[in-house]
Protein backbone atom coordinates (compact mmCIF):
# COMPACT_ATOMS: atom_id res chain seq x y z
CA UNK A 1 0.00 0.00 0.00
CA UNK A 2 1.23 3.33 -0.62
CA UNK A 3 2.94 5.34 2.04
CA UNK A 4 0.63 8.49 1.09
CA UNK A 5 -2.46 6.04 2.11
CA UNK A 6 -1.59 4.57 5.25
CA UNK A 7 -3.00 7.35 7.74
CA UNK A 8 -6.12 6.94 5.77
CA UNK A 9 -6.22 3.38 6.35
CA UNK A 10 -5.25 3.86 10.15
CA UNK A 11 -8.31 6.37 10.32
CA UNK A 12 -10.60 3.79 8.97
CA UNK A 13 -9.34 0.84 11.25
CA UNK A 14 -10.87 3.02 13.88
CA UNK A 15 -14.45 3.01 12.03
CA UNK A 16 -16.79 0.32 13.25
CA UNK A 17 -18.83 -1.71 10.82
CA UNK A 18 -22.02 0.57 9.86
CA UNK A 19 -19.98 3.39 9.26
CA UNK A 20 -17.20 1.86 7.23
CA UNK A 21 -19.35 0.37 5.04
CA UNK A 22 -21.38 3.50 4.34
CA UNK A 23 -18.06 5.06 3.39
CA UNK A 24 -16.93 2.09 1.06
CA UNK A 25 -20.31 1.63 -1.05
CA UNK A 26 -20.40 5.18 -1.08
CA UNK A 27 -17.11 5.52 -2.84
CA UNK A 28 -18.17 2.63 -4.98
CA UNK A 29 -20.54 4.37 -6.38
CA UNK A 30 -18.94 7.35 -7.08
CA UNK A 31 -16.50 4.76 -8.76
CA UNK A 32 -19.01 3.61 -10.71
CA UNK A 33 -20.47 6.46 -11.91
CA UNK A 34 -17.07 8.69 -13.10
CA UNK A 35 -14.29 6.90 -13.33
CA UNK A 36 -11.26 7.89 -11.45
CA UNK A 37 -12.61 10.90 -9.97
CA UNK A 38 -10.19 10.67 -7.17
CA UNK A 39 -6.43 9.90 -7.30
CA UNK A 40 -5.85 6.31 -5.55
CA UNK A 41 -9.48 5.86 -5.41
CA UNK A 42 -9.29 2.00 -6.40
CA UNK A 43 -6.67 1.63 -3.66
CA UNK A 44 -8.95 3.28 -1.12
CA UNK A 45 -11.91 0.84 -1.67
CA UNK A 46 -9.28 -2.41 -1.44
CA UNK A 47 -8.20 -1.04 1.07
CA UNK A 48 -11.88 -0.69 2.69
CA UNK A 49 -13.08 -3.79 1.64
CA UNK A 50 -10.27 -5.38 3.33
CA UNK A 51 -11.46 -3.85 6.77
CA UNK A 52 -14.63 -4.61 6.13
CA UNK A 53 -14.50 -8.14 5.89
CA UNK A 54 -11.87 -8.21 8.62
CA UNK A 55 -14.51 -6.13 10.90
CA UNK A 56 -16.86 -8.64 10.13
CA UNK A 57 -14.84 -11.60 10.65
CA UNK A 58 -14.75 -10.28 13.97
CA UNK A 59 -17.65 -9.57 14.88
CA UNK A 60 -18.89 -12.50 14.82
CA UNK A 61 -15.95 -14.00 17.74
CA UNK A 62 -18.09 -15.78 20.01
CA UNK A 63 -15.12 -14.77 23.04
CA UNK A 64 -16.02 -11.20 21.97
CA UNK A 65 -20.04 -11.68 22.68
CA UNK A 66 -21.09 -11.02 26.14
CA UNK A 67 -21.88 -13.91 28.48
CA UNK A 68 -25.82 -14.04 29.29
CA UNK A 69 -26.58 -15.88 32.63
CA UNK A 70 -29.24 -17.60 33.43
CA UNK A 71 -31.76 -15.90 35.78
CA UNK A 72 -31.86 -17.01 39.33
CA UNK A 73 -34.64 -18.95 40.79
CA UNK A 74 -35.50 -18.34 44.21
């Protein structure tokens, strides 16, 4: 990855997973509808899509999920 990306992607590792993906299909589309609008733009969503998935990958953890108790009979 380029060196002039990385604080962008270190920003973005910070996002959590509604946010991030509102920022990566919204840059898809503008991908999609004019082409290389933005310098790097390609890179960016890789980039994205790449914390997406990881994001996702870990939200799903079952060590990260709260433990639920049962409730206490008297």
């Amino acid at each position: 990855m380029s060196l002039m990306l990385t604080p962008f992607m270190e920003w973005a590792r910070k996002l959590r997973y509604p946010t991030l993906f509102k920022i990566t299909a919204g840059l898809f589309l503008v991908t999609l509808l004019l082409p290389d609008p933005i310098p790097f733009l390609d890179e960016i969503l890789f980039g994205l899509g790449t914390l997406l998935l990881a994001n996702w990958k870990r939200r799903k953890d079952p060590s990260d999920a709260p433990q639920v108790l049962p409730p206490r009979k008297s």
